[in-house]
Protein backbone atom coordinates (compact mmCIF):
# COMPACT_ATOMS: atom_id res chain seq x y z
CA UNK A 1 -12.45 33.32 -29.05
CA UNK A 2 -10.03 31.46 -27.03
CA UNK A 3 -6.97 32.73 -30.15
CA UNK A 4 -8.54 36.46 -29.66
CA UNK A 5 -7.96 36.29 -25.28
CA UNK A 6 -4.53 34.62 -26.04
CA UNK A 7 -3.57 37.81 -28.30
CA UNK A 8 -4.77 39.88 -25.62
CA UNK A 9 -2.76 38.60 -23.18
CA UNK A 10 0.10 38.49 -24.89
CA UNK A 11 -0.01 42.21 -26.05
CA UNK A 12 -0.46 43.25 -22.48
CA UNK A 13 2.03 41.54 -21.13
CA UNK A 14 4.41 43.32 -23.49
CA UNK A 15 3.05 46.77 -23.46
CA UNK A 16 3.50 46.24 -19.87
CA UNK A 17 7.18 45.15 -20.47
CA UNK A 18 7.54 48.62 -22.94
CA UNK A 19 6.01 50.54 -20.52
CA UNK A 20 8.38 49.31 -17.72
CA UNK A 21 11.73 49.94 -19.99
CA UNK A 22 9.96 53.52 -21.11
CA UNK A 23 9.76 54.26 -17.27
CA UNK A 24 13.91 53.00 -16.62
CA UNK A 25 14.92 55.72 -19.78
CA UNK A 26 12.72 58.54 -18.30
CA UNK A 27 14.44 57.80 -14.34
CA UNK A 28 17.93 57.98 -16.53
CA UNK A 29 17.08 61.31 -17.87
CA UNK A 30 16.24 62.19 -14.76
CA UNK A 31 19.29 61.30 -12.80
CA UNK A 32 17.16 58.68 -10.51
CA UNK A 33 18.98 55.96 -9.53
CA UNK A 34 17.22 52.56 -9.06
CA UNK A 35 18.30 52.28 -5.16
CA UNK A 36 16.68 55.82 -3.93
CA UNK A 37 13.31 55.31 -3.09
CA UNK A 38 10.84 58.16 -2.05
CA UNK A 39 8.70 58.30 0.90
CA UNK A 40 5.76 58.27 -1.31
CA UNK A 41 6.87 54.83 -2.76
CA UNK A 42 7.67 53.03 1.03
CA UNK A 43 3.69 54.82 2.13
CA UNK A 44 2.42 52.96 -1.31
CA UNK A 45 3.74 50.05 -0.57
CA UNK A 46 3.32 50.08 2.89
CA UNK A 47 -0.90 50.38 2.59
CA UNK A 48 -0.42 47.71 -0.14
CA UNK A 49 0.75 45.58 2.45
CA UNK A 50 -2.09 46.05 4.90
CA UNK A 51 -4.82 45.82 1.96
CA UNK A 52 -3.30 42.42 0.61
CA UNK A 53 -3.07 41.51 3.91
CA UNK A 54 -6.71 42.43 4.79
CA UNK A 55 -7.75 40.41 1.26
CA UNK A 56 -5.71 37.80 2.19
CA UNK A 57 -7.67 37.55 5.69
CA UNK A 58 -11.29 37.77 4.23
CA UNK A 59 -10.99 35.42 1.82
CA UNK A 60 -9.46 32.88 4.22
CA UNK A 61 -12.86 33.77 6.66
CA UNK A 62 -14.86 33.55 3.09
CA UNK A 63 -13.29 30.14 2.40
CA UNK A 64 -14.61 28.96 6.23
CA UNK A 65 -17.81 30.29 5.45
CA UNK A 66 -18.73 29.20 2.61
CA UNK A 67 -17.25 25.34 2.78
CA UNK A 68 -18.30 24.93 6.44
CA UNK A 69 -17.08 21.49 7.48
CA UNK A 70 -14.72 19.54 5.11
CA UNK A 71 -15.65 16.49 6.77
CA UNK A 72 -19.24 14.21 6.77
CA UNK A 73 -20.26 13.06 9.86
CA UNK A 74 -18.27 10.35 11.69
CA UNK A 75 -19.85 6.94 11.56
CA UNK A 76 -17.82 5.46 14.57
CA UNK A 77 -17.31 5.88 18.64
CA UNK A 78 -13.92 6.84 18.59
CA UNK A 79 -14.14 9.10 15.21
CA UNK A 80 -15.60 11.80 17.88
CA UNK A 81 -12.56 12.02 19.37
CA UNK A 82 -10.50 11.74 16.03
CA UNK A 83 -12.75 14.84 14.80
CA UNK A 84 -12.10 16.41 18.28
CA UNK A 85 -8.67 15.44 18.34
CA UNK A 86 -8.34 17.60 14.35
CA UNK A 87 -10.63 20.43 15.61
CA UNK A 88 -8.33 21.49 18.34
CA UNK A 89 -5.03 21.58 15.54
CA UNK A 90 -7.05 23.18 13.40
CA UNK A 91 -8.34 25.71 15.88
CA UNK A 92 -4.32 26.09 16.97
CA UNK A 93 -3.19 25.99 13.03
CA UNK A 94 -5.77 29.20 12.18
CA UNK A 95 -5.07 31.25 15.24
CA UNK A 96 -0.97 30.77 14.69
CA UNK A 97 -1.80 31.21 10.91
CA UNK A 98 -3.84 34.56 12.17
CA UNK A 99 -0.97 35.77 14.41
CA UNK A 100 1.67 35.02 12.05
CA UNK A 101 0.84 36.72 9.19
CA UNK A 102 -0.75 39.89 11.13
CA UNK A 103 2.92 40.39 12.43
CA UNK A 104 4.10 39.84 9.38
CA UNK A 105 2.25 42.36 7.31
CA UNK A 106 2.06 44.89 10.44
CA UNK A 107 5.92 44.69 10.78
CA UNK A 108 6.39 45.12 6.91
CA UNK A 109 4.49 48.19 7.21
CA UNK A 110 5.75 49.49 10.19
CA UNK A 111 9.52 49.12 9.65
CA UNK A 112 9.12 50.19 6.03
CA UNK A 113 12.22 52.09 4.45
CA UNK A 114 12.90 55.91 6.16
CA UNK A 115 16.00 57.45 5.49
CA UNK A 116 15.71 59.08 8.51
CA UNK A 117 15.52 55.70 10.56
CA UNK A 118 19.19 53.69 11.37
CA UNK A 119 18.31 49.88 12.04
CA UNK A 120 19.44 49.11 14.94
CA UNK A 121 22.06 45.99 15.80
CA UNK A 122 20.52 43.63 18.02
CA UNK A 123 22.53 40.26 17.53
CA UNK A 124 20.56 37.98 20.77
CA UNK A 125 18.37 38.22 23.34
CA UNK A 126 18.27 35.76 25.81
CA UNK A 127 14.32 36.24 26.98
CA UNK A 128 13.10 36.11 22.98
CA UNK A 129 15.26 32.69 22.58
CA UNK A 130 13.57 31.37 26.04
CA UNK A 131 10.00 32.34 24.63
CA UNK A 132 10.15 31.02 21.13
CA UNK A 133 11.47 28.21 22.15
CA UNK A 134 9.41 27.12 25.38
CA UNK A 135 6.31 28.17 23.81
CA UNK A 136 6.04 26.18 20.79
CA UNK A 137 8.07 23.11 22.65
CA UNK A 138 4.97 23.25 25.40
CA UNK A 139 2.34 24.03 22.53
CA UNK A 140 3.40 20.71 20.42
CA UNK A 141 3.82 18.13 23.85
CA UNK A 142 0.18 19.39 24.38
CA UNK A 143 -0.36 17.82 20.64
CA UNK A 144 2.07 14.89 20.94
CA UNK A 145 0.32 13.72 24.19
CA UNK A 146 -3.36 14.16 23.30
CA UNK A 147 -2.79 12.28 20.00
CA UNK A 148 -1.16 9.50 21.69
CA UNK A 149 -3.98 9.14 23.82
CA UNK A 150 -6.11 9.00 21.44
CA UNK A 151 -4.46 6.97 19.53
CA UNK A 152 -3.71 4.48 22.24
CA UNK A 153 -7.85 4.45 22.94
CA UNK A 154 -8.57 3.39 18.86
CA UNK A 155 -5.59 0.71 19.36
CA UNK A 156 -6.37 -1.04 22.48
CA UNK A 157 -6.77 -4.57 23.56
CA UNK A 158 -10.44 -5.11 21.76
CA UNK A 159 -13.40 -6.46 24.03
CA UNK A 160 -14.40 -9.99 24.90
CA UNK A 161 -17.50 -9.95 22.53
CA UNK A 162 -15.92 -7.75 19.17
CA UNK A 163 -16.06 -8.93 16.37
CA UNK A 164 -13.02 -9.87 14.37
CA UNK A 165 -12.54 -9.33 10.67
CA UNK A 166 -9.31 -10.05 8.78
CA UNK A 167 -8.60 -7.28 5.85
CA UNK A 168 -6.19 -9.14 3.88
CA UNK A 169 -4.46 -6.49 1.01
CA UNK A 170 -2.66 -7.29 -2.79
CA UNK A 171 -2.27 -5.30 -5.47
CA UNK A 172 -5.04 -4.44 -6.46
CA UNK A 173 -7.69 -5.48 -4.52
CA UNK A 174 -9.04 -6.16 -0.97
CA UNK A 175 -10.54 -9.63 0.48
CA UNK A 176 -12.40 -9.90 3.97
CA UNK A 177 -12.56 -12.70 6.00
CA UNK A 178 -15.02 -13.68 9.08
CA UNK A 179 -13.86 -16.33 11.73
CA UNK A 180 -16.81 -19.23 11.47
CA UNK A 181 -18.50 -20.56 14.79
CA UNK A 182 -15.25 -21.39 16.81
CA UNK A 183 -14.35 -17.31 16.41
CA UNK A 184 -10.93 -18.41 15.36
CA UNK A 185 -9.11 -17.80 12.02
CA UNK A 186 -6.88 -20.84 10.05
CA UNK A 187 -3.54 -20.62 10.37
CA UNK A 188 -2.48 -19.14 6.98
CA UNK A 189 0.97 -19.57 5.17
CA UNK A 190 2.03 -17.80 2.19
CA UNK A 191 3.53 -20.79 0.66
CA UNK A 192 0.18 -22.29 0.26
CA UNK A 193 -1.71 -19.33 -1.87
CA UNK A 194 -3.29 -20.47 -4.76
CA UNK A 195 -5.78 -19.20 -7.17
CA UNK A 196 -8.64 -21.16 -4.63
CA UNK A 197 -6.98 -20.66 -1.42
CA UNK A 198 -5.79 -16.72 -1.88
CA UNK A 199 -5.30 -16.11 1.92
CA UNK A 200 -2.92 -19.04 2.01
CA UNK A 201 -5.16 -20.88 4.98
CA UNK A 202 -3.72 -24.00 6.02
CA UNK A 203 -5.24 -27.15 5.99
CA UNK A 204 -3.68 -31.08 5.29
CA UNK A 205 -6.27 -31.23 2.02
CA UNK A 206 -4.62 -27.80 0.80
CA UNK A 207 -0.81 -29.40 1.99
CA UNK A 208 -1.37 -32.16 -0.07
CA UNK A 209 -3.19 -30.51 -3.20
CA UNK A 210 -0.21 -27.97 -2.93
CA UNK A 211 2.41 -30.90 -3.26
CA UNK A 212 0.63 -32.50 -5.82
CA UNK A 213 0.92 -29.45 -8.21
CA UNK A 214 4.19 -28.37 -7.19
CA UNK A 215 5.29 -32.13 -8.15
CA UNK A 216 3.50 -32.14 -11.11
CA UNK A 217 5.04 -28.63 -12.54
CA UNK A 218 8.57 -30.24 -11.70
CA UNK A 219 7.73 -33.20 -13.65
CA UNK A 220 6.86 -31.01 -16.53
CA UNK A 221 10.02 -28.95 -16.41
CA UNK A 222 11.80 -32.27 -16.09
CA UNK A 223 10.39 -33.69 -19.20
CA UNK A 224 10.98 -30.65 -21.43
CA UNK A 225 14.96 -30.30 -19.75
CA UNK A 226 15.35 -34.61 -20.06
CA UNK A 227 14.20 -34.21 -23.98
CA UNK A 228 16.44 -31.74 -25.30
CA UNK A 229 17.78 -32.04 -28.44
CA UNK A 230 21.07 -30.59 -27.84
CA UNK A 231 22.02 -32.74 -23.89
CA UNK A 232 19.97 -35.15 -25.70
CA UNK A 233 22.80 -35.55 -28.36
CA UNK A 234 25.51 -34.95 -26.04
CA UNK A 235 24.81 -37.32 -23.37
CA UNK A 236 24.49 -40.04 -26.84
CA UNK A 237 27.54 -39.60 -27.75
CA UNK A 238 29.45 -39.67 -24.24
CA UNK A 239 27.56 -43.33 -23.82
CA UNK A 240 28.60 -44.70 -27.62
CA UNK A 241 32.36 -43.52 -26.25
CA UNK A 242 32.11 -45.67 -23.15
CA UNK A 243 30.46 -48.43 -25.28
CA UNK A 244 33.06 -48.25 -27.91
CA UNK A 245 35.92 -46.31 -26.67
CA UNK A 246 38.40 -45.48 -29.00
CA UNK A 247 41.14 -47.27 -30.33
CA UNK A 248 39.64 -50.47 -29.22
CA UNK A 249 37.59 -51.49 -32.20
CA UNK A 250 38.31 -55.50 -32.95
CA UNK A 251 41.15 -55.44 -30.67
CA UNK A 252 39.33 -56.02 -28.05
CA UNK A 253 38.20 -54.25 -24.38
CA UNK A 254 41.15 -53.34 -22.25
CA UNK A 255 40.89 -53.83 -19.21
CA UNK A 256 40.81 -49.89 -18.04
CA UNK A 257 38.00 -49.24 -20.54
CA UNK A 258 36.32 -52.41 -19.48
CA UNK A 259 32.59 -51.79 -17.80
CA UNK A 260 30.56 -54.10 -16.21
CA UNK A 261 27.84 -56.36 -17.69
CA UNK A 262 25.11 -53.85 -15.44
CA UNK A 263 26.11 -50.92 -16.33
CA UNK A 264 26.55 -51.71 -20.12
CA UNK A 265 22.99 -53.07 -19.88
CA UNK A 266 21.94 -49.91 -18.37
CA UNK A 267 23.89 -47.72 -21.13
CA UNK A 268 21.67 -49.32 -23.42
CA UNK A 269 18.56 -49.11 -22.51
CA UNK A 270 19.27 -45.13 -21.55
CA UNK A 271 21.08 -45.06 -25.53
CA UNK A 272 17.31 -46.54 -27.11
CA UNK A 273 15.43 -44.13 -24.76
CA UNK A 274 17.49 -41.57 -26.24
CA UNK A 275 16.97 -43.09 -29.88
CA UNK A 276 13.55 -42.86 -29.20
CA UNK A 277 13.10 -39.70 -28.11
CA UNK A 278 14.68 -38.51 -31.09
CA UNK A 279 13.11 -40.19 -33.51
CA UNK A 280 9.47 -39.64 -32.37
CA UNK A 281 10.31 -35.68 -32.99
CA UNK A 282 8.98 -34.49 -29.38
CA UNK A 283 12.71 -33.46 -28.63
CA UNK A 284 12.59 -29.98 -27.51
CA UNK A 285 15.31 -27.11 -28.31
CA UNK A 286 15.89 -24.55 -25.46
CA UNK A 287 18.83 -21.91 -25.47
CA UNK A 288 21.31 -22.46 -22.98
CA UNK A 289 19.54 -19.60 -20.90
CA UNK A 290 16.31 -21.62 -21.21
CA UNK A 291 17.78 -24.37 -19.95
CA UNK A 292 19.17 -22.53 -17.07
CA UNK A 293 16.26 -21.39 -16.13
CA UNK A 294 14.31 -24.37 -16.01
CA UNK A 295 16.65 -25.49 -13.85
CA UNK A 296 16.49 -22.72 -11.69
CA UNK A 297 12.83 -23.08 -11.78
CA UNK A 298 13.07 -26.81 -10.49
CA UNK A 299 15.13 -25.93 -7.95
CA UNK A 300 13.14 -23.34 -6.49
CA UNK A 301 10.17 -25.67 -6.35
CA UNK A 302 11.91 -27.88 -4.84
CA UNK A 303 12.40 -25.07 -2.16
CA UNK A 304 8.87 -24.35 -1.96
CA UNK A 305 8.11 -27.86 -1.18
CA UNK A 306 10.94 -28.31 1.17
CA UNK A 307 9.12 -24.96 2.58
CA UNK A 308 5.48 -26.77 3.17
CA UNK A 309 6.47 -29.98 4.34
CA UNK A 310 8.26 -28.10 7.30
CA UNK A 311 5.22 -26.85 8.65
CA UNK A 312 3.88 -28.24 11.72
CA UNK A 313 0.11 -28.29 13.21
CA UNK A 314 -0.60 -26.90 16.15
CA UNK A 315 -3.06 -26.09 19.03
CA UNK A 316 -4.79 -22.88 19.43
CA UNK A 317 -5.95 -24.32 22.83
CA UNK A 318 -8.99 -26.52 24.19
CA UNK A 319 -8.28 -28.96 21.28
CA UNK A 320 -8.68 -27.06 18.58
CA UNK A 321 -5.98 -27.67 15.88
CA UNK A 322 -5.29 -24.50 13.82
CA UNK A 323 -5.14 -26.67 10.66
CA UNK A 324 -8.71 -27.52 10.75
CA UNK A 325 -10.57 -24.22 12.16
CA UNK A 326 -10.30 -22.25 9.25
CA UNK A 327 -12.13 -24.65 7.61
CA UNK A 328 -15.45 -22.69 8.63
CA UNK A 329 -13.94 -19.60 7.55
CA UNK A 330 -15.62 -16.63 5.25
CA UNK A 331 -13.94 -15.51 2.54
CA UNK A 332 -15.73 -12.00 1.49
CA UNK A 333 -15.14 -10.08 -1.53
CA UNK A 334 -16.54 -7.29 -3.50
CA UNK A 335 -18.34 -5.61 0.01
CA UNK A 336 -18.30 -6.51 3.57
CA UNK A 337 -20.90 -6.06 5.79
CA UNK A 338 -20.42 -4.61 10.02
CA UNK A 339 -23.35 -4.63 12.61
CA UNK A 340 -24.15 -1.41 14.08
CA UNK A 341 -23.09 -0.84 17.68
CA UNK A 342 -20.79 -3.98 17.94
CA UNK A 343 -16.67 -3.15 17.87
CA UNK A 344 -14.85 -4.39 15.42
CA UNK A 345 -11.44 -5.62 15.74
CA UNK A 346 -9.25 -5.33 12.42
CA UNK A 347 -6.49 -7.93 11.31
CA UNK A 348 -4.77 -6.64 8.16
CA UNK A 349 -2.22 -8.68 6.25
CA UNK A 350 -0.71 -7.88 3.33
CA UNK A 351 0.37 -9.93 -0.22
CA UNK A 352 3.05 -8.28 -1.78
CA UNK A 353 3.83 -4.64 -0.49
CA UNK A 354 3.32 -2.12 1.98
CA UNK A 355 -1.04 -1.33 1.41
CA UNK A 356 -3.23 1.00 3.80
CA UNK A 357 -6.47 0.60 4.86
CA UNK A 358 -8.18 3.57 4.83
CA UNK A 359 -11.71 4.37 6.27
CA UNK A 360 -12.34 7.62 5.91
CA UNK A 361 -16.49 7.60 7.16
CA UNK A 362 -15.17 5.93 9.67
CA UNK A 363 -12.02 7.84 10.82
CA UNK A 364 -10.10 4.45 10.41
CA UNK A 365 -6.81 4.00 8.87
CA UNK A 366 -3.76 1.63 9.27
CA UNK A 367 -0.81 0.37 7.28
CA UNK A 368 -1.19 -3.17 5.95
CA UNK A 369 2.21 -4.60 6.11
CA UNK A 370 4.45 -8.16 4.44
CA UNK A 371 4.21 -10.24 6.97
CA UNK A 372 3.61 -8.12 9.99
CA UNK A 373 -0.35 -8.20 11.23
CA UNK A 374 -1.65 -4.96 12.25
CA UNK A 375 -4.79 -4.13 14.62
CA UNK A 376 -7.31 -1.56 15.05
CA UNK A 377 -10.43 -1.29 16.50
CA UNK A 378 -13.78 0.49 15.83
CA UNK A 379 -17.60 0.61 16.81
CA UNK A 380 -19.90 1.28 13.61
CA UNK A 381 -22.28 3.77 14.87
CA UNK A 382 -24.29 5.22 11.96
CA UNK A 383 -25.87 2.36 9.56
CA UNK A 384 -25.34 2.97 5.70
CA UNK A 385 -29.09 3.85 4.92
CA UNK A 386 -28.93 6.18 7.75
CA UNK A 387 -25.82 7.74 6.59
CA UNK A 388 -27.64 8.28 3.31
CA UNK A 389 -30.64 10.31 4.72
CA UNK A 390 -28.10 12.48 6.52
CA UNK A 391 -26.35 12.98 3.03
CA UNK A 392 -29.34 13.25 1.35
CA UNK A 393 -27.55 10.85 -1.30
CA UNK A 394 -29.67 7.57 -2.01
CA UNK A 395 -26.36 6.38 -3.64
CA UNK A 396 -24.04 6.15 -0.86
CA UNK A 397 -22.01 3.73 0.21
CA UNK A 398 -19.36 3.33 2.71
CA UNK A 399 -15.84 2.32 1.71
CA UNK A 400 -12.15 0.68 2.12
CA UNK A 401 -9.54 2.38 0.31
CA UNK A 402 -5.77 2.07 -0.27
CA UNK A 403 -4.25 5.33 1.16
CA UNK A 404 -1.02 3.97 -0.36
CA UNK A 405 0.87 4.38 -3.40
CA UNK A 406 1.05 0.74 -4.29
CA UNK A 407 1.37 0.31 -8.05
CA UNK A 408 -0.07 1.69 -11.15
CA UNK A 409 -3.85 0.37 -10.27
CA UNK A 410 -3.89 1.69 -7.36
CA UNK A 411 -6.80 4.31 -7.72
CA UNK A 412 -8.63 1.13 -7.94
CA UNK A 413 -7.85 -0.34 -5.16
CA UNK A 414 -11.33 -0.27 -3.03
CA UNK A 415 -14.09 -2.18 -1.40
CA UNK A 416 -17.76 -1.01 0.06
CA UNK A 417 -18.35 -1.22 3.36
CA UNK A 418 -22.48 -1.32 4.42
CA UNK A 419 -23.46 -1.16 8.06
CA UNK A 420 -26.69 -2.13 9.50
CA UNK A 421 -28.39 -3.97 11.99
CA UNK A 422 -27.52 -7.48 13.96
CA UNK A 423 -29.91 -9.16 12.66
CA UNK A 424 -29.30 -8.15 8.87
CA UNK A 425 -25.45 -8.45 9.89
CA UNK A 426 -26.31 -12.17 10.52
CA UNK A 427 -28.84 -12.89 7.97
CA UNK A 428 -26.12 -11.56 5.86
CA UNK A 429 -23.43 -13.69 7.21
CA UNK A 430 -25.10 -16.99 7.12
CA UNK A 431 -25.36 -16.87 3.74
CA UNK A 432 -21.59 -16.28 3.07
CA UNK A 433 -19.60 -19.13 1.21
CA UNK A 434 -18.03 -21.59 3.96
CA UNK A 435 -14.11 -22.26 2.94
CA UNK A 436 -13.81 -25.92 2.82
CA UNK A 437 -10.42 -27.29 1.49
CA UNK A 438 -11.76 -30.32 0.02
CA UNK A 439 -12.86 -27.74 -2.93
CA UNK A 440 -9.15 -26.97 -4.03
């Protein structure tokens, strides 16, 4: 069936190409030249126009109609005046859009071809340059200056009494975290992220379990880059030259090839080490690149720990040291949960690259950026097993998504978001997982 409609189309499509050279032979014969065009063609075209034009209008109305609102309800404060802020561009966008292409089409037909008409030259007009330019310029501040407004209201300084949850982005995946009872987060440093610790939080128990691994992968690399073969047989034979230089066997040590009784001692012991090594077979071989990079590796480590054991505790105020409060901290993952009717302030960090949150129920959105905390702010006011008997969809949930192409997982990136009362918000919340850094 689907062969047969191909064969269709393609024998239309060149009957209508015959058809089209069968008409160019006959205007030949006739003497018609392409470039002369009858009145009866411009008034064919012409009503063309305005019945396109008409078709293009009704099903742009149709379209309206028949999708309604493209948006579900908002389930925050300020997403009124986000949805207010959209209805009055939209309202602007369809009444240019209207305008526009009315005076488009209505020209078109209008100033169609008439060999009878001479266009007339009219190279600038003052007036028509002040009114498309002052028009749209006023039109757009009007824009510029209610968005700004209303984007200044979502980004204020939150209350006293919000809440404040840190959204903390990497590819590909989203973690939450709650202050605990001193409504303070840890300090947090990117040196100390670990498979445990994934926020980096800072704490002396994390500083030293950090050092300890850090030391104990240089050891590692030191042990594989001390026992190779190759440096291994190379640094043997530059200490059985200074043992027995050359041209000195039972004649003697002269005295500028003459080494103390230490250091021979020393030579030695590092020579049967050596011995050792190779004889027990655990010598390693590595590529000069291999070694390189171990080296490399070491060296960097050795930045990393040069990196930690710079930083410094300090006060957040009234005592409290910001290496210890984010000991009580919740780290969320999978969903987090928001109490109806209390704001919410948003800190969002980011991993590796440039993230954003997105919110969409919620009207919420903002870029998570490399170490550069953003804000936002938001009231919940629609709880999720409200939203779904509005939806009539028992299988709703709210969500957090990336609204940023951040790698090849990002369609995944997501997390649910359920809203509901105080009390279940802190029902909910005691029963979080306390971050203690005597677990890493």
């Amino acid at each position: 069936m689907k062969l047969l409609i191909l064969l269709v189309i393609v024998v239309g499509v060149i009957a209508v190409a015959q058809l089209a050279k069968i008409y160019q032979l006959s205007a030949r014969l006739r003497g018609h030249r392409e470039e002369e065009i009858s009145e009866a063609d411009t008034r064919l075209q012409g009503a063309l126009l305005i019945v396109f034009m008409l078709v293009f209008f009704g099903t742009t109305i149709w379209q309206f109609v028949r999708y309604g609102d493209y948006l579900p309800p908002s389930a925050s404060l300020h997403g009124e005046s986000v949805d207010m802020l959209m209805d009055y561009n939209m309202a602007l966008i369809i009444i240019v859009f209207f305008i526009v292409n009315a005076a488009l089409f209505g020209f078109a037909y209008k100033y169609r071809y008439n060999k009878n008409r001479t266009a007339k030259f009219f190279p600038h007009d003052n007036r028509l340059e002040l009114i498309w330019t002052v028009i749209p310029s006023i039109v757009l501040a009007i824009i510029i200056i209610y968005g700004l407004q209303t984007w200044t209201e979502m980004t204020g300084p939150a209350s006293d009494d919000a809440i404040r949850i840190e959204l903390y982005s990497k590819q590909f995946d989203w973690t939450a975290r709650y202050s605990g009872d001193n409504e303070e987060f840890g300090a947090t440093d990117y040196n100390l992220i670990t498979p445990s610790n994934p926020l980096g939080i800072i704490t002396q128990e994390g500083i030293d379990a950090a050092l300890l691994k850090l030391n104990g992968k240089i050891s590692k690399l030191e042990n594989e880059i001390n026992s190779e073969k190759s440096h291994l047989l190379s640094e043997k034979k530059e200490i059985e030259s200074s043992l027995h230089p050359e041209g000195n066997h039972g004649h003697g040590h002269s005295d500028d090839h003459e080494i103390s009784a230490d250091h021979k001692k020393h030579l030695e012991h590092r020579l049967q080490i050596i011995d050792g090594i190779l004889d027990s077979g655990s010598a390693t071989i590595l590529s000069e690149a291999a070694y390189e990079a171990k080296t490399d590796k070491i060296y960097r480590l050795e930045r990393h720990i040069q990196r930690i054991l710079e930083l410094n505790p300090y006060e957040l105020g009234q005592g409290i040291d910001a290496w210890t409060v984010g000991k009580d901290d919740r780290i969320v993952k999978g969903e987090f949960h928001l109490p109806l009717g209390r704001e919410i302030e948003f800190i969002f960090r980011s991993r590796d690259v440039i993230h954003s949150a997105l919110m969409p129920h919620f009207r919420a959105q903002m870029n998570t950026v490399p170490g550069l905390p953003t804000r936002f702010k938001m009231t919940p006011t629609i709880t999720t097993d409200s939203m779904r008997t509005i939806l009539d969809n028992p299988d709703f949930d709210y969500i957090l998504l990336c609204n940023k192409i951040c790698g090849s997982a990002h369609f995944n990136m997501s997390m649910n978001i359920v809203v509901e009362t105080q009390e279940e918000y802190d029902a909910w919340l005691t029963k979080q997982k306390v971050y203690i850094s005597e677990n890493n």
